[in-house]
PDB file of N, CA and C in Angstrom:
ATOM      1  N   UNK A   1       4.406  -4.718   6.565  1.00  0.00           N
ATOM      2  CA  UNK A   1       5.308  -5.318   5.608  1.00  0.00           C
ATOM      3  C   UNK A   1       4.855  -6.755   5.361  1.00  0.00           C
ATOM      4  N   UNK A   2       4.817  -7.333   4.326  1.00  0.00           N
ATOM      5  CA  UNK A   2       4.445  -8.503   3.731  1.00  0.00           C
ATOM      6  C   UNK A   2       5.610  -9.387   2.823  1.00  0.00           C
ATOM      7  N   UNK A   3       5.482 -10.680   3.388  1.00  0.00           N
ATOM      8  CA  UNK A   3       6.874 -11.470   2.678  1.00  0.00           C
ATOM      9  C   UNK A   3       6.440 -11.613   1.046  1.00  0.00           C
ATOM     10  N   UNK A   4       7.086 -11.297   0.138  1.00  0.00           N
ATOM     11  CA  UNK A   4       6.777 -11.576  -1.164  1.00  0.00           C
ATOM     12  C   UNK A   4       6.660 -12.783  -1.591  1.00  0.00           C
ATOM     13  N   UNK A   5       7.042 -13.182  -3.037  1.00  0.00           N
ATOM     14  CA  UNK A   5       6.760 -14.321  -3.515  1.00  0.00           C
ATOM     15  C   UNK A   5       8.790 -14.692  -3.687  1.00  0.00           C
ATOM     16  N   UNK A   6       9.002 -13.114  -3.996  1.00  0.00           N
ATOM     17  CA  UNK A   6      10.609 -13.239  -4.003  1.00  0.00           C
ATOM     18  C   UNK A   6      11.374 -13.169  -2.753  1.00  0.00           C
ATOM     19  N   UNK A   7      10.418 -13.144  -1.409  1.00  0.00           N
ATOM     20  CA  UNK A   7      10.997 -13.276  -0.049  1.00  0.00           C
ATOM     21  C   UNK A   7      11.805 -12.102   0.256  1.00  0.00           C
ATOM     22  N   UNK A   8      11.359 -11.110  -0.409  1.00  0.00           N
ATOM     23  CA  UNK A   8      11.569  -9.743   0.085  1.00  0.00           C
ATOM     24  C   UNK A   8      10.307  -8.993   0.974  1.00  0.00           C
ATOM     25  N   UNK A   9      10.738  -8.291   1.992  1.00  0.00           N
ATOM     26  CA  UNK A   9       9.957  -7.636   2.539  1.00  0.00           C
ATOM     27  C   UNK A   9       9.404  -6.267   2.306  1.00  0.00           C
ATOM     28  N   UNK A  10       8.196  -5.656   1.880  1.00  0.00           N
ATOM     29  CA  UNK A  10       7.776  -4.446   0.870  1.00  0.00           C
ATOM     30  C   UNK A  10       6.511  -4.320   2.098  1.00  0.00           C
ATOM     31  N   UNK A  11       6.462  -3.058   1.895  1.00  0.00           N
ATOM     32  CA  UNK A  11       5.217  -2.290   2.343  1.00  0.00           C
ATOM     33  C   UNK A  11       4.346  -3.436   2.413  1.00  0.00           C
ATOM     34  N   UNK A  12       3.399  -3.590   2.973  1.00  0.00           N
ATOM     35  CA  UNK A  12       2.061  -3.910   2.561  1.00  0.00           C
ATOM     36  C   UNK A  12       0.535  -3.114   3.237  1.00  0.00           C
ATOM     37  N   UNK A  13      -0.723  -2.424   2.597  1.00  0.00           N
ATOM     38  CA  UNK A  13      -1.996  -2.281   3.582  1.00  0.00           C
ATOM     39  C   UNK A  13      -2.618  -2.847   3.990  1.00  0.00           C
ATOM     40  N   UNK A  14      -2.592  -4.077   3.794  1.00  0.00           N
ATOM     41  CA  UNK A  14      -3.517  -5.157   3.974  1.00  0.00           C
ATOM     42  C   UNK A  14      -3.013  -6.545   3.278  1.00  0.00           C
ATOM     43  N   UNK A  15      -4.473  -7.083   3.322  1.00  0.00           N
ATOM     44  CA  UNK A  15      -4.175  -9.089   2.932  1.00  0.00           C
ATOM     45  C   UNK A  15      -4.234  -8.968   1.609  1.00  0.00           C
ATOM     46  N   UNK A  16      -4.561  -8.215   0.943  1.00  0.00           N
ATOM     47  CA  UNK A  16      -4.283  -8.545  -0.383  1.00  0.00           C
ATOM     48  C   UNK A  16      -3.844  -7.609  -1.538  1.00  0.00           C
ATOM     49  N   UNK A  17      -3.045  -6.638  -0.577  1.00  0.00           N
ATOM     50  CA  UNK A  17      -2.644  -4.871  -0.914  1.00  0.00           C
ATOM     51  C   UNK A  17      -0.990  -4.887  -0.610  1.00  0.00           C
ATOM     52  N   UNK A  18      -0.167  -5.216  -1.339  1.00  0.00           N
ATOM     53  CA  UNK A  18       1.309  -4.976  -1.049  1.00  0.00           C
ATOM     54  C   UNK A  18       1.631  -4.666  -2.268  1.00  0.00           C
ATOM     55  N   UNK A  19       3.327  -5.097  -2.328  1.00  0.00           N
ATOM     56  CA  UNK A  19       4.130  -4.156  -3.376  1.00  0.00           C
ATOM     57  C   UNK A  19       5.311  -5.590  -3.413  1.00  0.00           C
ATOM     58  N   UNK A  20       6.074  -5.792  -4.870  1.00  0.00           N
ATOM     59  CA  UNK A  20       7.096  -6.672  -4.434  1.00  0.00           C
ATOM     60  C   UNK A  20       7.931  -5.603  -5.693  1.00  0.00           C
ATOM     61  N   UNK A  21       8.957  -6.383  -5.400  1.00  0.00           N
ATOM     62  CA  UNK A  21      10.186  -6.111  -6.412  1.00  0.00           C
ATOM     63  C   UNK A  21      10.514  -6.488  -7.387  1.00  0.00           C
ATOM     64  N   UNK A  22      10.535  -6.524  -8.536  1.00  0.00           N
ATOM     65  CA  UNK A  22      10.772  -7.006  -9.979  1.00  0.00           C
ATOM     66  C   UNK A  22      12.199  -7.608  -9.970  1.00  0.00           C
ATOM     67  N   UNK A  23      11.817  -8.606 -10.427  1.00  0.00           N
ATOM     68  CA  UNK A  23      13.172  -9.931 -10.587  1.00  0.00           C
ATOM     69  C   UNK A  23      14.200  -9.335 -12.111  1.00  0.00           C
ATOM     70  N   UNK A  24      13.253  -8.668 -12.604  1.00  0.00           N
ATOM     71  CA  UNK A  24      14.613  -8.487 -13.946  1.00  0.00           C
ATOM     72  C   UNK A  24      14.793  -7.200 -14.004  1.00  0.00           C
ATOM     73  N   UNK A  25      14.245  -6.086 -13.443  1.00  0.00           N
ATOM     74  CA  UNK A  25      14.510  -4.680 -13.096  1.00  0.00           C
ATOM     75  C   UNK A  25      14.271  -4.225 -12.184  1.00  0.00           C
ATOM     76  N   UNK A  26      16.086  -3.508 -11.631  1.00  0.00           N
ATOM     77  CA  UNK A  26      16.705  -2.916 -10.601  1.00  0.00           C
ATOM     78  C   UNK A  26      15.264  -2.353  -9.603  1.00  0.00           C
ATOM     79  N   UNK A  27      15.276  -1.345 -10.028  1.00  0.00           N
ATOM     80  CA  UNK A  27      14.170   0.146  -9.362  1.00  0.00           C
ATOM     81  C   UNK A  27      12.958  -0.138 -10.225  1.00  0.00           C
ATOM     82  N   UNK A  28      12.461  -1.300  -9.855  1.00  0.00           N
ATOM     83  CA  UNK A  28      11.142  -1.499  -9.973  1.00  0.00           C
ATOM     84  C   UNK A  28       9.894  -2.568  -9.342  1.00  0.00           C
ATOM     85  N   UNK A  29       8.655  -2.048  -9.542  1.00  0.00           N
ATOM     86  CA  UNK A  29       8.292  -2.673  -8.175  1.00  0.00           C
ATOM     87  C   UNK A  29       7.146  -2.613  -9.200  1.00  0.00           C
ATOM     88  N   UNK A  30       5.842  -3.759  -8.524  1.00  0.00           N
ATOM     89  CA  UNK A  30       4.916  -3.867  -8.282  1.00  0.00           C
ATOM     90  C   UNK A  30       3.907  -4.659  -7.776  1.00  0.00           C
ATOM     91  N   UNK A  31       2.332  -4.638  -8.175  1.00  0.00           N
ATOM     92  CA  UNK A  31       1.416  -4.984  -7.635  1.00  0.00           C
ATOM     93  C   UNK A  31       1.668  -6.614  -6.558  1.00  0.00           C
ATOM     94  N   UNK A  32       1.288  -6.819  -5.488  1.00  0.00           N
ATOM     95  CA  UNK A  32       1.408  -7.844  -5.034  1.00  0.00           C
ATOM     96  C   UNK A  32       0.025  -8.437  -3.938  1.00  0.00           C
ATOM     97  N   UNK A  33      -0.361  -9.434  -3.850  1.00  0.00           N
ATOM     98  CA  UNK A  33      -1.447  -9.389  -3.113  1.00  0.00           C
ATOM     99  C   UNK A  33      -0.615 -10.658  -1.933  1.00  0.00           C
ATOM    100  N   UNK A  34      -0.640  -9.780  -0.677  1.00  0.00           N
ATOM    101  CA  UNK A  34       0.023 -11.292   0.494  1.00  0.00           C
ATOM    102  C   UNK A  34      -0.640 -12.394   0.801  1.00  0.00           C
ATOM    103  N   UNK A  35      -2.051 -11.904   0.377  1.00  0.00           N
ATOM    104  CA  UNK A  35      -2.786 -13.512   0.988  1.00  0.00           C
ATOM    105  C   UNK A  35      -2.794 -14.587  -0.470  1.00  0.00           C
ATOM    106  N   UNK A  36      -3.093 -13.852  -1.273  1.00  0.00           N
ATOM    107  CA  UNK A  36      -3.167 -14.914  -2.562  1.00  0.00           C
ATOM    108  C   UNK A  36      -1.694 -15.134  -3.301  1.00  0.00           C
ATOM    109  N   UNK A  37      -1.294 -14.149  -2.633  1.00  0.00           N
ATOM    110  CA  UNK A  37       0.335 -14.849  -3.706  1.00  0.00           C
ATOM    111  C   UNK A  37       0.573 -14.230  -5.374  1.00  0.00           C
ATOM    112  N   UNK A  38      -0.378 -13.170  -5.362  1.00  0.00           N
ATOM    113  CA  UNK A  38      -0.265 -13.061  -7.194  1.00  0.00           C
ATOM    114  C   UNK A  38      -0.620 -11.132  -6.713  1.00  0.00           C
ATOM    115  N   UNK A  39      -0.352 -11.149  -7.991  1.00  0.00           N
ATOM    116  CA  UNK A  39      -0.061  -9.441  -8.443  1.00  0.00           C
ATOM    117  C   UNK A  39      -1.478  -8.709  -8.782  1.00  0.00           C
ATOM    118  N   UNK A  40      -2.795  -9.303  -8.171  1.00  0.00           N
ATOM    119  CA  UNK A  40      -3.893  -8.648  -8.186  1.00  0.00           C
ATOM    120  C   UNK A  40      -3.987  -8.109  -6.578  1.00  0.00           C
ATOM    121  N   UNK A  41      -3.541  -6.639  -6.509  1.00  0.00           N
ATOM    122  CA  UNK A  41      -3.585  -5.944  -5.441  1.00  0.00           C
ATOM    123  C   UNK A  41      -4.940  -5.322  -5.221  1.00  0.00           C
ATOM    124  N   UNK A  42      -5.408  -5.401  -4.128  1.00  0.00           N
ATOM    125  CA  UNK A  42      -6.753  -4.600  -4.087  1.00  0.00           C
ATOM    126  C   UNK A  42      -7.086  -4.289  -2.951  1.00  0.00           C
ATOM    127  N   UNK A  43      -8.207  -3.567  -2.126  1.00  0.00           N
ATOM    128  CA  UNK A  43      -8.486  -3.422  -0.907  1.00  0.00           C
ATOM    129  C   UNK A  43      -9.197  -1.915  -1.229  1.00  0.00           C
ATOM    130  N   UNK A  44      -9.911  -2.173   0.484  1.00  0.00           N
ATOM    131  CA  UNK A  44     -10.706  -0.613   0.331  1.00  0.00           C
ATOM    132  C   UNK A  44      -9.668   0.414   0.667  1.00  0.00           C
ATOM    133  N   UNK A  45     -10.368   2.080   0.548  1.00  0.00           N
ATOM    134  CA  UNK A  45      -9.386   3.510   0.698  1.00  0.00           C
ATOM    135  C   UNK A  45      -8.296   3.195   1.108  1.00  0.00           C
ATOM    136  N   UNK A  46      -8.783   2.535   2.900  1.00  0.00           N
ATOM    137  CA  UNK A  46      -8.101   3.191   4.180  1.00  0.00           C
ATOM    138  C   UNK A  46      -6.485   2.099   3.628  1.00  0.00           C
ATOM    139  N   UNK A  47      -7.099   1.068   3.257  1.00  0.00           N
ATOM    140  CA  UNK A  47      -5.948  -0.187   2.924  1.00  0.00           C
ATOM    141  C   UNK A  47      -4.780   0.546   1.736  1.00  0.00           C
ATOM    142  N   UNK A  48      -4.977   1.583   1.106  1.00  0.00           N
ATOM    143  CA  UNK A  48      -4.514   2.578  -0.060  1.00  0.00           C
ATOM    144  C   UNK A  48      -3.556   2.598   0.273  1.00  0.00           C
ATOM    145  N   UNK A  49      -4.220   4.423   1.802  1.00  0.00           N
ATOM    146  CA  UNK A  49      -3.755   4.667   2.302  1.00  0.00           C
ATOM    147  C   UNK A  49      -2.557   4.564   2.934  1.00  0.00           C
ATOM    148  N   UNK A  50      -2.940   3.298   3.628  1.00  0.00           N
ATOM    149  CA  UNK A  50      -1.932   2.640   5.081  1.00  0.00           C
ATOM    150  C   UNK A  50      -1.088   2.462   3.984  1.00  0.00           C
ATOM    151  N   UNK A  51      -0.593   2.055   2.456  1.00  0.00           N
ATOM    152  CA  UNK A  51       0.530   1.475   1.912  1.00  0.00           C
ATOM    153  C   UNK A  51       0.935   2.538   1.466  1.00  0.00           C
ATOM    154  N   UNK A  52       0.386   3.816   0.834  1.00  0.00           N
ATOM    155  CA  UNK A  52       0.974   4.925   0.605  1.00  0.00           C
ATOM    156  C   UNK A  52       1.822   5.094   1.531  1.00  0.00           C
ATOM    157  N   UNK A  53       1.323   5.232   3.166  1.00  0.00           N
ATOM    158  CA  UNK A  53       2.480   6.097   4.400  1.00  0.00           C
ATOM    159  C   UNK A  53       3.112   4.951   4.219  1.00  0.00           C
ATOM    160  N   UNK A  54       3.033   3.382   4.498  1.00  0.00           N
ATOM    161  CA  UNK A  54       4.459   2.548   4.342  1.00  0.00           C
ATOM    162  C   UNK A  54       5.754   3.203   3.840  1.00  0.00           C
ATOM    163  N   UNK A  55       5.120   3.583   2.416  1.00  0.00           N
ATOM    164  CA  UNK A  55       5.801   3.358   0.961  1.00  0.00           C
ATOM    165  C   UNK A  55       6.652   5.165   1.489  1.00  0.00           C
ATOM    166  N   UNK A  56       5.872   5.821   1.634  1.00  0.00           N
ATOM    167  CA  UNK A  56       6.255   7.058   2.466  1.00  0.00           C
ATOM    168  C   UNK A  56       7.552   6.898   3.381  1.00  0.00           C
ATOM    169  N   UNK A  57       7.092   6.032   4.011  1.00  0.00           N
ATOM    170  CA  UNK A  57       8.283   6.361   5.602  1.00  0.00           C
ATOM    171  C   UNK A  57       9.284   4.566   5.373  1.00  0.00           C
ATOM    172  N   UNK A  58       9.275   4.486   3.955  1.00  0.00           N
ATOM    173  CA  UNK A  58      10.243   3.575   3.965  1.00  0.00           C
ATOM    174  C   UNK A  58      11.695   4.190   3.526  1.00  0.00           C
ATOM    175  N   UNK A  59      12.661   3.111   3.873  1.00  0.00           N
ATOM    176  CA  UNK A  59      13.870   4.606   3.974  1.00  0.00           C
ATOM    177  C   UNK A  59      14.113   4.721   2.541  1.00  0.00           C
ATOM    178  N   UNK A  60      13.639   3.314   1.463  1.00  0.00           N
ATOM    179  CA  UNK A  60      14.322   3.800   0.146  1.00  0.00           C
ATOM    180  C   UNK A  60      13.656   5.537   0.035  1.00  0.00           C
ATOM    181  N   UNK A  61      12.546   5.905   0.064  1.00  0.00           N
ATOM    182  CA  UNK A  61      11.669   7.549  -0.031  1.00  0.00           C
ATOM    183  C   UNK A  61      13.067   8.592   0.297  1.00  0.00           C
ATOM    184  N   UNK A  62      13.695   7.982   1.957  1.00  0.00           N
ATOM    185  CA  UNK A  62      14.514   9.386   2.553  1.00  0.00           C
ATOM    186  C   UNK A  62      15.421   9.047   1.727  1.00  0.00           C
ATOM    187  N   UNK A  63      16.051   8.138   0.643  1.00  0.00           N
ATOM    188  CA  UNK A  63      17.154   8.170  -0.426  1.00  0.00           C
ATOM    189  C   UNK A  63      16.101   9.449  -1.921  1.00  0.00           C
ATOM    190  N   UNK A  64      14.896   9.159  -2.475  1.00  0.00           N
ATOM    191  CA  UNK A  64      14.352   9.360  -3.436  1.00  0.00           C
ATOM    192  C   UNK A  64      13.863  10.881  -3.352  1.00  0.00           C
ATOM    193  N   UNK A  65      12.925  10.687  -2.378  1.00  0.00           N
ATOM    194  CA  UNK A  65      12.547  12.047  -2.053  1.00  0.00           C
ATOM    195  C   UNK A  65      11.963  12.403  -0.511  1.00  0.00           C
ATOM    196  N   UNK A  66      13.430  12.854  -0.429  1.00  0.00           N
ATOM    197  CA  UNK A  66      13.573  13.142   1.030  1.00  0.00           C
ATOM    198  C   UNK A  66      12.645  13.806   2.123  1.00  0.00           C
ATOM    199  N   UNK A  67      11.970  15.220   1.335  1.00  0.00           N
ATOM    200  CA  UNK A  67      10.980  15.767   1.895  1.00  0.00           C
ATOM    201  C   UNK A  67       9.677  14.925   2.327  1.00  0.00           C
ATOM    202  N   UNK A  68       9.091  13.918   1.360  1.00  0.00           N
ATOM    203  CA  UNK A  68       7.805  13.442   1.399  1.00  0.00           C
ATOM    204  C   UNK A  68       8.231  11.951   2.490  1.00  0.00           C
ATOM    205  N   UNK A  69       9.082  11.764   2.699  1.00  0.00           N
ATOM    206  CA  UNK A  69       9.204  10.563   4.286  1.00  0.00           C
ATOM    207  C   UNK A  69       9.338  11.373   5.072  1.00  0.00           C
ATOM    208  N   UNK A  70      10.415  12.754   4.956  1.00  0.00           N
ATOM    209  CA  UNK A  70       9.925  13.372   6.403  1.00  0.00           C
ATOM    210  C   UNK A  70       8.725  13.759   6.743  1.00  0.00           C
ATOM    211  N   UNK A  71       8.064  14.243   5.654  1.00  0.00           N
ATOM    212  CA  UNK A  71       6.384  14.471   6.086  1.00  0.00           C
ATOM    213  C   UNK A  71       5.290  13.760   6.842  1.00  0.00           C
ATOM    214  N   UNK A  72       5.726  12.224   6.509  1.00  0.00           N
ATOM    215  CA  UNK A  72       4.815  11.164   7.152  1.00  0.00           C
ATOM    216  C   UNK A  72       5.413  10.802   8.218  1.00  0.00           C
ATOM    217  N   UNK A  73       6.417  11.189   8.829  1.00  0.00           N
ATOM    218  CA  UNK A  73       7.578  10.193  10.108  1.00  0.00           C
ATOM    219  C   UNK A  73       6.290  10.424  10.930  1.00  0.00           C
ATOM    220  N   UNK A  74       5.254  11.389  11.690  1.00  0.00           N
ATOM    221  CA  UNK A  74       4.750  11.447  12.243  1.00  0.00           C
ATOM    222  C   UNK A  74       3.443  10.290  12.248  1.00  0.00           C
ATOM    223  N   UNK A  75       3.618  10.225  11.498  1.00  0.00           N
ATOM    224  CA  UNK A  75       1.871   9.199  10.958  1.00  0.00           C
ATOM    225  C   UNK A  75       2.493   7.366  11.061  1.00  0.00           C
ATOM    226  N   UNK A  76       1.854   6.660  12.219  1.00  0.00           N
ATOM    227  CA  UNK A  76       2.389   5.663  12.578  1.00  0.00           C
ATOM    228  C   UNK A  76       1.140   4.112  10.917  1.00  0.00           C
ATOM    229  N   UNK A  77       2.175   3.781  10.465  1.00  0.00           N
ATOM    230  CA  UNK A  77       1.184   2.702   9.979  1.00  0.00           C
ATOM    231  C   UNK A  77       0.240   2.046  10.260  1.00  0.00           C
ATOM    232  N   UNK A  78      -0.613   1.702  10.029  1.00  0.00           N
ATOM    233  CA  UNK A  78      -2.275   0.548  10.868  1.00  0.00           C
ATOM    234  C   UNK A  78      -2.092  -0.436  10.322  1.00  0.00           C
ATOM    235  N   UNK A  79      -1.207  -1.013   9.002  1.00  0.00           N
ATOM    236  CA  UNK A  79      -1.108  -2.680   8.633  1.00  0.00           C
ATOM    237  C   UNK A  79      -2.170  -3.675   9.186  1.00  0.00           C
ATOM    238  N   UNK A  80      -3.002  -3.328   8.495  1.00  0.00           N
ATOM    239  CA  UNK A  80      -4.649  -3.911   8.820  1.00  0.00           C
ATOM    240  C   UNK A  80      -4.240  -5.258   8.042  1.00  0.00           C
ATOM    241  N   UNK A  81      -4.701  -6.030   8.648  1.00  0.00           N
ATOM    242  CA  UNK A  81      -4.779  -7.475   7.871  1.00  0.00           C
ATOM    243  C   UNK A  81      -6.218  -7.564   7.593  1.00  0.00           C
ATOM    244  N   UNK A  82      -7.764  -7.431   8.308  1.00  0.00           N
ATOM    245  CA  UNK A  82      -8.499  -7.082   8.199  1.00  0.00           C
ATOM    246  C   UNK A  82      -9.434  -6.134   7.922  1.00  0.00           C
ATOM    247  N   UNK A  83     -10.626  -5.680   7.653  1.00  0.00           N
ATOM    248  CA  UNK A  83     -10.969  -4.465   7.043  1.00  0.00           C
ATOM    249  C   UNK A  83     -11.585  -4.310   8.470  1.00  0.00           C
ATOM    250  N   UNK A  84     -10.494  -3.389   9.196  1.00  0.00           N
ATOM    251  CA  UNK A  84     -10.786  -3.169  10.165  1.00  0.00           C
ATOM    252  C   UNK A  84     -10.652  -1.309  10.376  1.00  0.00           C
ATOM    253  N   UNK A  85     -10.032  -0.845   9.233  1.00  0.00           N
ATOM    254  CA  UNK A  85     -10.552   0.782   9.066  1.00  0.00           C
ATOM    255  C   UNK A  85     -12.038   1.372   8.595  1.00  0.00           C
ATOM    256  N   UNK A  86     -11.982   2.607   8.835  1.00  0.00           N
ATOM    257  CA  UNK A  86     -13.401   3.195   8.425  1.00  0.00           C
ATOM    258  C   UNK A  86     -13.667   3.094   7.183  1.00  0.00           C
ATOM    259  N   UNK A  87     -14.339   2.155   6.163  1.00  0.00           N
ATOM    260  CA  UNK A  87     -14.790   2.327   4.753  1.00  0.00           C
ATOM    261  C   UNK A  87     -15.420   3.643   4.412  1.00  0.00           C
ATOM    262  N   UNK A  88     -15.028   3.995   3.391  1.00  0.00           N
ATOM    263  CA  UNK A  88     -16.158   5.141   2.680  1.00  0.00           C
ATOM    264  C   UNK A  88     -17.285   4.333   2.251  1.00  0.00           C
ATOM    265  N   UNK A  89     -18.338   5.489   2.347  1.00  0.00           N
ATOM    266  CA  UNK A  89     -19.445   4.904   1.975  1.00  0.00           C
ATOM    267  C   UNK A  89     -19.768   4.856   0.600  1.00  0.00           C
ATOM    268  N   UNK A  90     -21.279   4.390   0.395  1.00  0.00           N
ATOM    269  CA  UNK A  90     -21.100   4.463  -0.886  1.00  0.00           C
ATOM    270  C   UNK A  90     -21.387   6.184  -1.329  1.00  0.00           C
ATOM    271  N   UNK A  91     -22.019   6.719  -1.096  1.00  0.00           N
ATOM    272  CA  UNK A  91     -22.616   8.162  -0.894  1.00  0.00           C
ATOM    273  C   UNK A  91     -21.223   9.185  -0.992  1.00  0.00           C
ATOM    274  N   UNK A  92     -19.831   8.650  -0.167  1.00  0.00           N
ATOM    275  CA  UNK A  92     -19.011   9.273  -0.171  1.00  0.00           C
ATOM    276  C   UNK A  92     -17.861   9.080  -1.642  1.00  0.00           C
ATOM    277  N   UNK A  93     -17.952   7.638  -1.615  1.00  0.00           N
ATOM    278  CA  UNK A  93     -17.425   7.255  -3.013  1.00  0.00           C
ATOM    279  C   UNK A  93     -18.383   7.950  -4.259  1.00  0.00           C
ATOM    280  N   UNK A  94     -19.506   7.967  -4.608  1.00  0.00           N
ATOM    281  CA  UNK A  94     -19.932   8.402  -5.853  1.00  0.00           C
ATOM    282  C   UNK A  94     -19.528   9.681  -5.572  1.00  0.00           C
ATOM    283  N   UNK A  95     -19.505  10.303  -4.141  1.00  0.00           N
ATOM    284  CA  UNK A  95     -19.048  11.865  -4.208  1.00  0.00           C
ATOM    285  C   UNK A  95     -17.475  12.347  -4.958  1.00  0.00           C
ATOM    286  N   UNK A  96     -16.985  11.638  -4.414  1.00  0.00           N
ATOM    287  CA  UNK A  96     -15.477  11.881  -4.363  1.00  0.00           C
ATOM    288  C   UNK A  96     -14.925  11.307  -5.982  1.00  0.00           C
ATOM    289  N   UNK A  97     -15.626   9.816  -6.593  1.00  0.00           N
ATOM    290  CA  UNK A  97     -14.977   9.406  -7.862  1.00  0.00           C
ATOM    291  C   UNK A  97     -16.480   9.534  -8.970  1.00  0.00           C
ATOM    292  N   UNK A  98     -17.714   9.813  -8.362  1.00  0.00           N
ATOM    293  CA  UNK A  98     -18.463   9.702  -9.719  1.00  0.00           C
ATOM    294  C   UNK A  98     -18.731   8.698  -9.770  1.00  0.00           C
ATOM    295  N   UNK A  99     -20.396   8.123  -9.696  1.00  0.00           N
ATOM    296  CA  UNK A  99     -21.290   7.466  -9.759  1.00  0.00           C
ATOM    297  C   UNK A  99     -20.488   6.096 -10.683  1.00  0.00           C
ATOM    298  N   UNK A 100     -20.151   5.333 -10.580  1.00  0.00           N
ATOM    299  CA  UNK A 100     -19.523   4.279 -10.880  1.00  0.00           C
ATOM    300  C   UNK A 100     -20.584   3.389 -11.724  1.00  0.00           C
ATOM    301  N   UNK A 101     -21.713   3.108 -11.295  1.00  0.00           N
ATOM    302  CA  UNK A 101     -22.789   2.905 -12.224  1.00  0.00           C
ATOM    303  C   UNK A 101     -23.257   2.656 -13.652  1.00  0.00           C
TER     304      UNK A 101
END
């Protein structure tokens, strides 16, 4: 979890991979980066990942859709501040999204 800019606490995968809350609409959210302070979110897979299960096993999900937080309760978060997960390679990335090139 990462403090926003609005001092709410939101998911985050990493230092520059979170989520904040929109100041003029209710049920809405987005891009946030914790180390820089601005709404360019980015990071490698695993950093995706780790904010998907956040975003998963946060309780607003068991209000939204109940099935998909119970699915992840098992899967503990890694809240990497560093790129300290396994990167894909590049070999695995052109596999998986197509030669970027």
């Amino acid at each position: 979890m990462s403090e926003t800019s609005t001092g709410t606490r939101l998911p985050s995968g990493g230092k520059r991979l979170g989520m904040e809350r929109s100041e003029w609409l209710n049920d809405w959210f987005m891009s946030f980066s914790p180390r820089n302070s601005n709404s360019n979110a980015e990071g490698p897979w695993d950093h995706w990942a780790d904010l998907a299960v956040q975003i998963l096993r946060h309780p607003a999900t068991a209000v939204t859709w109940p099935d998909a937080h119970a699915a992840v309760q098992h899967l503990e978060p890694r809240n990497f501040y560093a790129e300290a997960g396994r990167p894909l390679t590049e070999a695995e990335c052109d596999e998986l999204f197509g030669d970027h090139r």
